[in-house]
Protein backbone atom coordinates (compact mmCIF):
# COMPACT_ATOMS: atom_id res chain seq x y z
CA UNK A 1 35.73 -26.28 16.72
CA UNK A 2 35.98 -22.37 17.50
CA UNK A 3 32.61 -20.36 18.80
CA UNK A 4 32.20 -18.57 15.59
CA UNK A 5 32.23 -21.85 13.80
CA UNK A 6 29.55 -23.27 15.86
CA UNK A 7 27.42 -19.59 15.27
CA UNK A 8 27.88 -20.46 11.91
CA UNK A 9 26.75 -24.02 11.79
CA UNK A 10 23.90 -23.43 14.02
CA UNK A 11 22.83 -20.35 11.96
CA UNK A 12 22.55 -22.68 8.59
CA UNK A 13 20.71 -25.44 10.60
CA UNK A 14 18.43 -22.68 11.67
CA UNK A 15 18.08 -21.54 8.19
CA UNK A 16 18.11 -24.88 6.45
CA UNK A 17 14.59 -25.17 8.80
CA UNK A 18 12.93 -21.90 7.51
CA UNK A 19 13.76 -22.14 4.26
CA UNK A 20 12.60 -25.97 4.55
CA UNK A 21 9.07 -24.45 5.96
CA UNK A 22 8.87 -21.30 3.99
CA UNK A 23 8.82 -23.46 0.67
CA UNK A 24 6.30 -25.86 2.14
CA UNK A 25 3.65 -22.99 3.19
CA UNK A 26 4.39 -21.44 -0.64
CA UNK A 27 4.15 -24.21 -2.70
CA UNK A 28 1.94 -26.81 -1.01
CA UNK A 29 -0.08 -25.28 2.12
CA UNK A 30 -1.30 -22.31 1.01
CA UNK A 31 -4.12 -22.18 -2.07
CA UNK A 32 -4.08 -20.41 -5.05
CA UNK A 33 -5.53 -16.49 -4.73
CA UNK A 34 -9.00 -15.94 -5.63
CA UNK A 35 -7.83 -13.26 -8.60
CA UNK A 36 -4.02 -14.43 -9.30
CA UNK A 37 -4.40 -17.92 -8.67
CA UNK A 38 -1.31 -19.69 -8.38
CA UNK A 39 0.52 -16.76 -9.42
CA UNK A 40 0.07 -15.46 -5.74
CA UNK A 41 3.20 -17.91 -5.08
CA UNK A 42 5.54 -15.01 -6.87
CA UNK A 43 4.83 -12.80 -3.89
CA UNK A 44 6.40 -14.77 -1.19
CA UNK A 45 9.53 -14.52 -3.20
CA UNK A 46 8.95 -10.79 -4.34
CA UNK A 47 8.06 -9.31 -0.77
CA UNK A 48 10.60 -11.63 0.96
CA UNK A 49 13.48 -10.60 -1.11
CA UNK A 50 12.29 -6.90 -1.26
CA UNK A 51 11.93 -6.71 2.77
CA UNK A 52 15.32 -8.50 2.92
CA UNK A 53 17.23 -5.78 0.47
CA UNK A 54 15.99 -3.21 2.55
CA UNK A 55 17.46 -5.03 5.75
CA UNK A 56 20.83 -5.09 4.16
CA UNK A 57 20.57 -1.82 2.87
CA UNK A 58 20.06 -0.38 6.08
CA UNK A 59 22.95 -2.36 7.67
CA UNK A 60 25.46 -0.69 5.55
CA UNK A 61 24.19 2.45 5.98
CA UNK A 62 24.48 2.29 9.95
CA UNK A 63 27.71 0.47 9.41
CA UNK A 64 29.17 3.33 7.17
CA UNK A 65 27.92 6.18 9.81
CA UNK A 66 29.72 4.00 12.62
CA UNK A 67 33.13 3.58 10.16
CA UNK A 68 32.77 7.55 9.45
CA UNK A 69 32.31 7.74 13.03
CA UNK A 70 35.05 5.61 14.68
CA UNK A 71 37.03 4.94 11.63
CA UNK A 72 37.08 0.71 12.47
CA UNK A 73 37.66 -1.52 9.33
CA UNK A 74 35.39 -3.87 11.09
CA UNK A 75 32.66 -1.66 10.10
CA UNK A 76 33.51 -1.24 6.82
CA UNK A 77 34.21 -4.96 6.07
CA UNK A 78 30.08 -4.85 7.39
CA UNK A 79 29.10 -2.24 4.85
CA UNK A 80 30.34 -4.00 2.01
CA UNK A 81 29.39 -7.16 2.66
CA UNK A 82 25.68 -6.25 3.20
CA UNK A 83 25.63 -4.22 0.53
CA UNK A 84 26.89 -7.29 -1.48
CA UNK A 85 23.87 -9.04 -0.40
CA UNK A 86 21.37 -6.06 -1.10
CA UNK A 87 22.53 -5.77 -4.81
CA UNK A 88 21.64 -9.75 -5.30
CA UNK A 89 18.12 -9.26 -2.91
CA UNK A 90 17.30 -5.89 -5.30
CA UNK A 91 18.25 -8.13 -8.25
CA UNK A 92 15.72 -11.19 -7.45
CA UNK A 93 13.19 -8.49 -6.15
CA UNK A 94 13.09 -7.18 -9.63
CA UNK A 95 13.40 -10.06 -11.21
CA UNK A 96 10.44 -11.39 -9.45
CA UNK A 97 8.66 -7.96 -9.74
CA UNK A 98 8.73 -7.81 -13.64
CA UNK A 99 7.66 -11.39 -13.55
CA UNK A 100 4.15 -10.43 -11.44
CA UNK A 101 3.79 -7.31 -13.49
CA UNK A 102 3.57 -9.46 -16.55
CA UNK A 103 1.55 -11.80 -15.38
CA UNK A 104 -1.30 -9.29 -13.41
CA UNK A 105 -1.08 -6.62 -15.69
CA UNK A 106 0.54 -8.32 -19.10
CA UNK A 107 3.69 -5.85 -19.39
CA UNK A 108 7.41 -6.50 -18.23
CA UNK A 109 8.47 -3.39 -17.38
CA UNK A 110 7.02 0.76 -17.06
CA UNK A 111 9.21 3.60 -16.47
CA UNK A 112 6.24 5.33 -15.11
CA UNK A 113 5.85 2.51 -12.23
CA UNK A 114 7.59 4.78 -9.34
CA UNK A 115 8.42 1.51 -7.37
CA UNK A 116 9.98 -0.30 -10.24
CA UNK A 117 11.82 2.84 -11.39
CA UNK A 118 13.13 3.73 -7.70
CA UNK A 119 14.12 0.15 -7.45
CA UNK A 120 16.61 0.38 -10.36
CA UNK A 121 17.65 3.20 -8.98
CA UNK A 122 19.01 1.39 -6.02
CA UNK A 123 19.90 -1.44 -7.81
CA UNK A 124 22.68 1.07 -9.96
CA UNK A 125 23.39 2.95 -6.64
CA UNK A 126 24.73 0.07 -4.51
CA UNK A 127 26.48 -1.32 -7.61
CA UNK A 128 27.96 2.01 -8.15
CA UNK A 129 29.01 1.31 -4.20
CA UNK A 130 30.87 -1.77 -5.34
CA UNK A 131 32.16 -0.64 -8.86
CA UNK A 132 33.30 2.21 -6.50
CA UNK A 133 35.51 0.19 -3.88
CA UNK A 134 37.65 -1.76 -7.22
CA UNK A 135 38.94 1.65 -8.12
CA UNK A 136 39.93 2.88 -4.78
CA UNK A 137 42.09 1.81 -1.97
CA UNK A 138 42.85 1.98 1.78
CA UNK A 139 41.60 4.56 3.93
CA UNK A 140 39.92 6.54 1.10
CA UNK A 141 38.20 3.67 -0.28
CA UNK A 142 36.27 3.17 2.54
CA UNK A 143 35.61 6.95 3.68
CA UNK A 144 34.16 7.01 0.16
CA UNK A 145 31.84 4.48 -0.50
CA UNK A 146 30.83 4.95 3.20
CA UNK A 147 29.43 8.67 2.11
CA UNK A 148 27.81 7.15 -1.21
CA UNK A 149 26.04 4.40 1.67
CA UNK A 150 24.59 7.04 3.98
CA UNK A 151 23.62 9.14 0.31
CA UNK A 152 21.32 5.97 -0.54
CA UNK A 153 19.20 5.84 2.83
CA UNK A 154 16.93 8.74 1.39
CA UNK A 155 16.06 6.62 -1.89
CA UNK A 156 15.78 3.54 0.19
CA UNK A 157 13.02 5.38 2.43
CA UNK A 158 11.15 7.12 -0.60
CA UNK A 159 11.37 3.89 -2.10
CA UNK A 160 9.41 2.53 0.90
CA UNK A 161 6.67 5.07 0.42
CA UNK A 162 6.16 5.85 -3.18
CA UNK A 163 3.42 3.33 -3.50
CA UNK A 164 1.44 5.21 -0.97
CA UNK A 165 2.48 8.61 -2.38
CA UNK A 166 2.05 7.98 -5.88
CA UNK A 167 -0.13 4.74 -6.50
CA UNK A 168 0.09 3.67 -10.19
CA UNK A 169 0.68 0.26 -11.04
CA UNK A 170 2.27 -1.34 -8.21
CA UNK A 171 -0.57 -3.08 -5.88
CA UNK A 172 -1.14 -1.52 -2.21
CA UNK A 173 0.02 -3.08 1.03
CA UNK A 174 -2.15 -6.01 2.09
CA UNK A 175 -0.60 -7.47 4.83
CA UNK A 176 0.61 -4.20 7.32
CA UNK A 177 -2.60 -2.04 6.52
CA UNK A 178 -4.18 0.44 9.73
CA UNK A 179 -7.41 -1.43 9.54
CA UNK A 180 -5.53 -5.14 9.47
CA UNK A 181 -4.44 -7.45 6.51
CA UNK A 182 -6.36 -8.23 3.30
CA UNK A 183 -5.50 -11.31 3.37
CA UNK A 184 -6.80 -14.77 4.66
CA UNK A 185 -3.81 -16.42 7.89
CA UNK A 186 -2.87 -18.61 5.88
CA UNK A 187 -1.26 -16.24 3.13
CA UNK A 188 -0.03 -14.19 6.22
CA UNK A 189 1.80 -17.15 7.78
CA UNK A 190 3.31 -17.82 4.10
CA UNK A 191 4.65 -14.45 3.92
CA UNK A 192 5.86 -14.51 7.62
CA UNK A 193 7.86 -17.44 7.22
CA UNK A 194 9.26 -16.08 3.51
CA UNK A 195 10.44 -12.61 5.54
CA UNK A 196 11.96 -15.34 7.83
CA UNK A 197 13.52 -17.43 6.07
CA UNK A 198 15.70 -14.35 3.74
CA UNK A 199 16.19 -12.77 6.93
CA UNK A 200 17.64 -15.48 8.23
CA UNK A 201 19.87 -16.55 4.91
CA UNK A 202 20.94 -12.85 4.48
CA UNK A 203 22.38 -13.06 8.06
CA UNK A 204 23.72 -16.34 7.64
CA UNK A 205 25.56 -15.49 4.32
CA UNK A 206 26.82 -12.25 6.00
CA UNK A 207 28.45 -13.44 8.63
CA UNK A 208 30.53 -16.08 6.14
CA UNK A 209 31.08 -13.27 4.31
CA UNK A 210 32.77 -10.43 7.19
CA UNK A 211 34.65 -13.53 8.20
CA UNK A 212 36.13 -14.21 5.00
CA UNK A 213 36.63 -10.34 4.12
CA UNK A 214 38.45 -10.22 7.57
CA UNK A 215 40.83 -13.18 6.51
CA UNK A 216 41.76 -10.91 3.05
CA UNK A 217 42.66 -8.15 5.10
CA UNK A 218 44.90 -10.31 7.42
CA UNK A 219 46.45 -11.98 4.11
CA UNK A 220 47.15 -8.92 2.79
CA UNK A 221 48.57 -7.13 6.00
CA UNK A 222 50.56 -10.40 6.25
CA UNK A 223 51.90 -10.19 2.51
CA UNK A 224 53.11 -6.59 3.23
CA UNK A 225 54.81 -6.89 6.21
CA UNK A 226 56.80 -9.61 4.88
């Protein structure tokens, strides 16, 4: 067995752990909230998959400045991957999100929910990214998409903020607040291990994925020069 199959088992029996514990703290240790009851268990799915989607997000970016930078596929096989990732993270984080809005608040969706709103928007920016990279090739493809990458970092960061800039609908921070978490340690520890446990599939998944983006590229460098 190669080292970068033995990162890649020891990653998944990492991960196989977390996500083992981060289900056990959401669905059986941790109580129903005092006002959402057991509707509180949406969150650790929600916030998880919304920290996580950010995380990827921010990946490609830096790995688009370094391919604009020193011009490396390596870095671009990074971008897309991650950005492959952050598309299906932003999709569950909506998902999940409409799901607690109509449950707290009894509607689906509202285009006048900033969050929700800027959250689409990323959604159809980094699928733009992909839809972009089918209808380009080579050298060009990547120099592209890596611009349209670096062009989403400002909607990733308002995105971040907008809650605290404009608070409508979507429920303030409980957990990172400057006078501590609203929130009893067990809820915190549920949370902790949910940011975990995506972190830890996201990087997981990526890795499988450069690997196997890296094997196209040899294919097809293989297939030309023969």
């Amino acid at each position: 067995m190669n080292p970068i199959d033995r990162v890649i088992r020891a990653l998944t029996g990492v991960t196989i752990v977390a996500v083992a514990a981060a289900l056990y703290f959401a669905l059986v240790a941790t109580p129903g909230e005092r006002v959402m009851g057991e509707a509180i268990r949406i969150l650790y799915v929600h916030a998880g998959a919304a920290w996580t989607a950010y995380l990827a997000y921010g990946v490609t970016a830096v790995a688009a400045v370094a391919f604009l930078w020193r011009g490396r596929p390596a870095w671009d096989r990074l971008a897309l991957a991650s950005a492959e990732w952050g598309v299906v993270l932003t999709t569950v984080t909506l998902l999940t999100g409409m799901l607690w809005g109509r449950v707290a608040q009894g509607w689906w969706w509202r285009w006048d929910d900033p969050r929700l709103t800027l959250t689409l928007m990323l959604w159809f920016l980094y699928a733009a990214y992909l839809i972009l990279r089918q209808y380009t090739e080579g050298q060009r493809r990547a120099t592209v998409s890596a611009v349209l990458a670096v062009a989403g970092v400002p909607a990733m960061v308002l995105n971040h903020f907008v809650v605290m800039l404009f608070p409508a609908f979507h429920p303030q921070p409980v957990a990172a607040r400057p006078d501590g978490p609203a929130m009893s340690g067990a809820f915190i520890a549920a949370l902790a291990l949910s940011f975990a446990a995506y972190t830890l599939v996201y990087v997981t998944l990526l890795v499988v994925r450069v690997l196997l983006e890296r094997r196209r590229d040899l294919l097809a460098e293989r297939a030309v020069s023969s």
